[in-house]
Structure formats: structure tokens, C-alpha cells
Protein backbone atom coordinates (compact mmCIF):
# COMPACT_ATOMS: atom_id res chain seq x y z
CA UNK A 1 52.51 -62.20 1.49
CA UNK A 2 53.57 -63.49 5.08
CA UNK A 3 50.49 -65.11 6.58
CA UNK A 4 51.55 -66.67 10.52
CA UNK A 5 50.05 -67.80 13.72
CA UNK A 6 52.57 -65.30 15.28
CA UNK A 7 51.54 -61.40 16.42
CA UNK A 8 54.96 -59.95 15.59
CA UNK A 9 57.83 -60.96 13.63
CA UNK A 10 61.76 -60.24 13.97
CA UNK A 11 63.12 -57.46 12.08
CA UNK A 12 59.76 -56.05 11.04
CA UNK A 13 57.67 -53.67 12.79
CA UNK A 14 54.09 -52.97 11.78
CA UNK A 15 53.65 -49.97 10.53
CA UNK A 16 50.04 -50.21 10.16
CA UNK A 17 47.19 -52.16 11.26
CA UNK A 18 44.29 -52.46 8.75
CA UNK A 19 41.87 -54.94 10.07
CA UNK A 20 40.39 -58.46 10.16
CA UNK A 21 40.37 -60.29 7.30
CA UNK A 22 38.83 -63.83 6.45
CA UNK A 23 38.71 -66.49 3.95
CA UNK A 24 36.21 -69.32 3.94
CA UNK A 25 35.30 -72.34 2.16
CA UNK A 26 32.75 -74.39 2.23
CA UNK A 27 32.71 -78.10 0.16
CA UNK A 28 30.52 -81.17 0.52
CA UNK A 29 31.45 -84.57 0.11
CA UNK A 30 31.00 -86.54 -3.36
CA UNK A 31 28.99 -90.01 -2.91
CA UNK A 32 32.05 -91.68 -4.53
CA UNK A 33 34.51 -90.78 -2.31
CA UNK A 34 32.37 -91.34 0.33
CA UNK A 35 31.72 -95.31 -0.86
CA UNK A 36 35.60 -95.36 -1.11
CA UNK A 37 35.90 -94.13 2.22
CA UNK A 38 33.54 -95.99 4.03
CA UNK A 39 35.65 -99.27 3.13
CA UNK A 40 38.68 -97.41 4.24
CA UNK A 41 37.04 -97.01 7.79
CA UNK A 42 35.98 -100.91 7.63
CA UNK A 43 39.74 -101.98 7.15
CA UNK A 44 41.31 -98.74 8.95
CA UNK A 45 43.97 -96.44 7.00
CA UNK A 46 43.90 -93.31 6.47
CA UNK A 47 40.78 -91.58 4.44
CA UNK A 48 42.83 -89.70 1.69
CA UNK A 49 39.60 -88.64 0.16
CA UNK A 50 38.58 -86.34 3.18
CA UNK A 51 42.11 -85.12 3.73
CA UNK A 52 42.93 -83.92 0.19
CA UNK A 53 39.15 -82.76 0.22
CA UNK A 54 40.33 -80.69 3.89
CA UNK A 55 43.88 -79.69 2.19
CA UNK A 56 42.07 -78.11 -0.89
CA UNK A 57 39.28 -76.26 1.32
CA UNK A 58 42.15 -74.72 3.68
CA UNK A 59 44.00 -73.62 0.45
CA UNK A 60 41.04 -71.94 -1.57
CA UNK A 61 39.98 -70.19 2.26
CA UNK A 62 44.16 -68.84 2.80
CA UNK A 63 43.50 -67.79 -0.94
CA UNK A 64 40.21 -65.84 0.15
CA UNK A 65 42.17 -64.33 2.95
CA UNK A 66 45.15 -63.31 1.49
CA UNK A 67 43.37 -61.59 -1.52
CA UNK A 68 41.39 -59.93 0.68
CA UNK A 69 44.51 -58.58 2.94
CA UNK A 70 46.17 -57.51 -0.28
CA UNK A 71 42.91 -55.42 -1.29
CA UNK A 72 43.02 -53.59 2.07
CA UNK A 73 46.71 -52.66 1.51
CA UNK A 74 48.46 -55.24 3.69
CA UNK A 75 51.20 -57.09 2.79
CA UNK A 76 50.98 -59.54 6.04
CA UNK A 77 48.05 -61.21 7.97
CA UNK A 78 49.04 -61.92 11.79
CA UNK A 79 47.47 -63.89 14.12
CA UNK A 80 45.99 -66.12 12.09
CA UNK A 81 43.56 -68.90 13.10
CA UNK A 82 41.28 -71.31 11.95
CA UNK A 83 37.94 -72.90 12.50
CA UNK A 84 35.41 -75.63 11.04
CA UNK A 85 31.97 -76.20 11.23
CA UNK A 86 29.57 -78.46 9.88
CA UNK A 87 27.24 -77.07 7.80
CA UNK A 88 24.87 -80.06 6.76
CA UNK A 89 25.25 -83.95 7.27
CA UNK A 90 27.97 -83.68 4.45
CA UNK A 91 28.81 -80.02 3.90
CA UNK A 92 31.61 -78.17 5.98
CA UNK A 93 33.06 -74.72 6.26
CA UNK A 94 36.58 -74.24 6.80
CA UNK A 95 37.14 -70.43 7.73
CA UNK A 96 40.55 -68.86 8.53
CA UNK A 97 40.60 -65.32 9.86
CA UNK A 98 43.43 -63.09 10.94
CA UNK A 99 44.24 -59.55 11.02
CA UNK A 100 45.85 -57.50 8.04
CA UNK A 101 48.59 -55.34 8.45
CA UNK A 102 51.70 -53.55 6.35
CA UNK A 103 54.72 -54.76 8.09
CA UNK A 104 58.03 -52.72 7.12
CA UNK A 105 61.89 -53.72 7.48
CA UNK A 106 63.44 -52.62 10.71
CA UNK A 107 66.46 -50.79 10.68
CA UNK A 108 69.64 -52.70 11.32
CA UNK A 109 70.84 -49.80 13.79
CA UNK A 110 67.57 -50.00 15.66
């Protein structure tokens, strides 16, 4: 499944347009990783807890997305974006949304 920011790509024309789709997510933080963390800020660094705990929220909401793009009949989502919002003091939802379509080959002639 091709899943990109972009509205077209080369060499494939859409042959049909079947909607938005989305994906979201939404994880809180574990009181562990947020002890760990809170040193990290006091010495500076990076917070690997959060970002792996970001990385793994994107993935499971491009999972949502693309599942839900294949069970509409698309084999591409286009113009794809994402958002964030905090939910609660330590809960946040990671939602990625684009729109579903069945892209074909074009013709080398054309």
C-alpha cells in the first residue's frame, strides 16, 4: 500500500477516489518512564521514552489507516496528514487521516 503526503504520483493515475480514511491512537504515559524521564529533562538529552512511546502510536494509527483504505478497496491513501491532541494530563491521541483511492499504472505511450 503507498501511503504519501503527495496528491498525485508519477506514472499512476487514480482511477478512483473512495474517501477519507483515518487511523488513530491514543496511549498514556507509564509512571516509570515518566520517573526516567523526568531525570532526563534535569540533565538534558533526549527523552527516548516519549519518542519510542510517539514512534509506536504513529505506527499502530498508519496501521488503522491503511487497514481501513484496504477495506474500502484502495490500494493508496493520498494526502496524508497528521495531528495530536492531548487527551488528559498524560494521555494523547495521535490521528493520521488521508484520502483512499485505487491508483492504476499509466501507460508508457501516454
Amino acid at each position: 500500500m503507498i501511503v504519501t503526503t503527495c496528491e498525485s504520483l508519477p506514472n499512476r493515475t487514480v482511477a478512483e477516489v473512495l474517501g477519507l480514511v483515518q487511523g488513530s491512537a491514543v496511549r498514556a504515559r507509564h509512571l516509570g518512564k515518566d520517573i526516567t524521564a523526568l531525570f532526563t529533562n534535569i540533565v538534558g538529552g533526549e527523552m527516548v521514552e516519549y519518542t519510542k512511546l510517539l514512534a509506536e502510536s504513529r505506527e499502530q494509527a498508519l496501521d488503522r489507516l491503511r487497514e481501513e483504505a484496504r477495506a474500502q478497496g484502495g490500494n493508496a491513501v493520498l494526502a496524508l496528514r497528521f495531528s495530536s491532541t492531548q487527551i488528559s494530563a498524560g494521555a494523547a491521541e495521535i490521528l493520521v487521516y488521508g484520502t483512499a483511492v485505487r491508483l492504476e499504472e499509466q501507460d508508457a505511450a501516454s
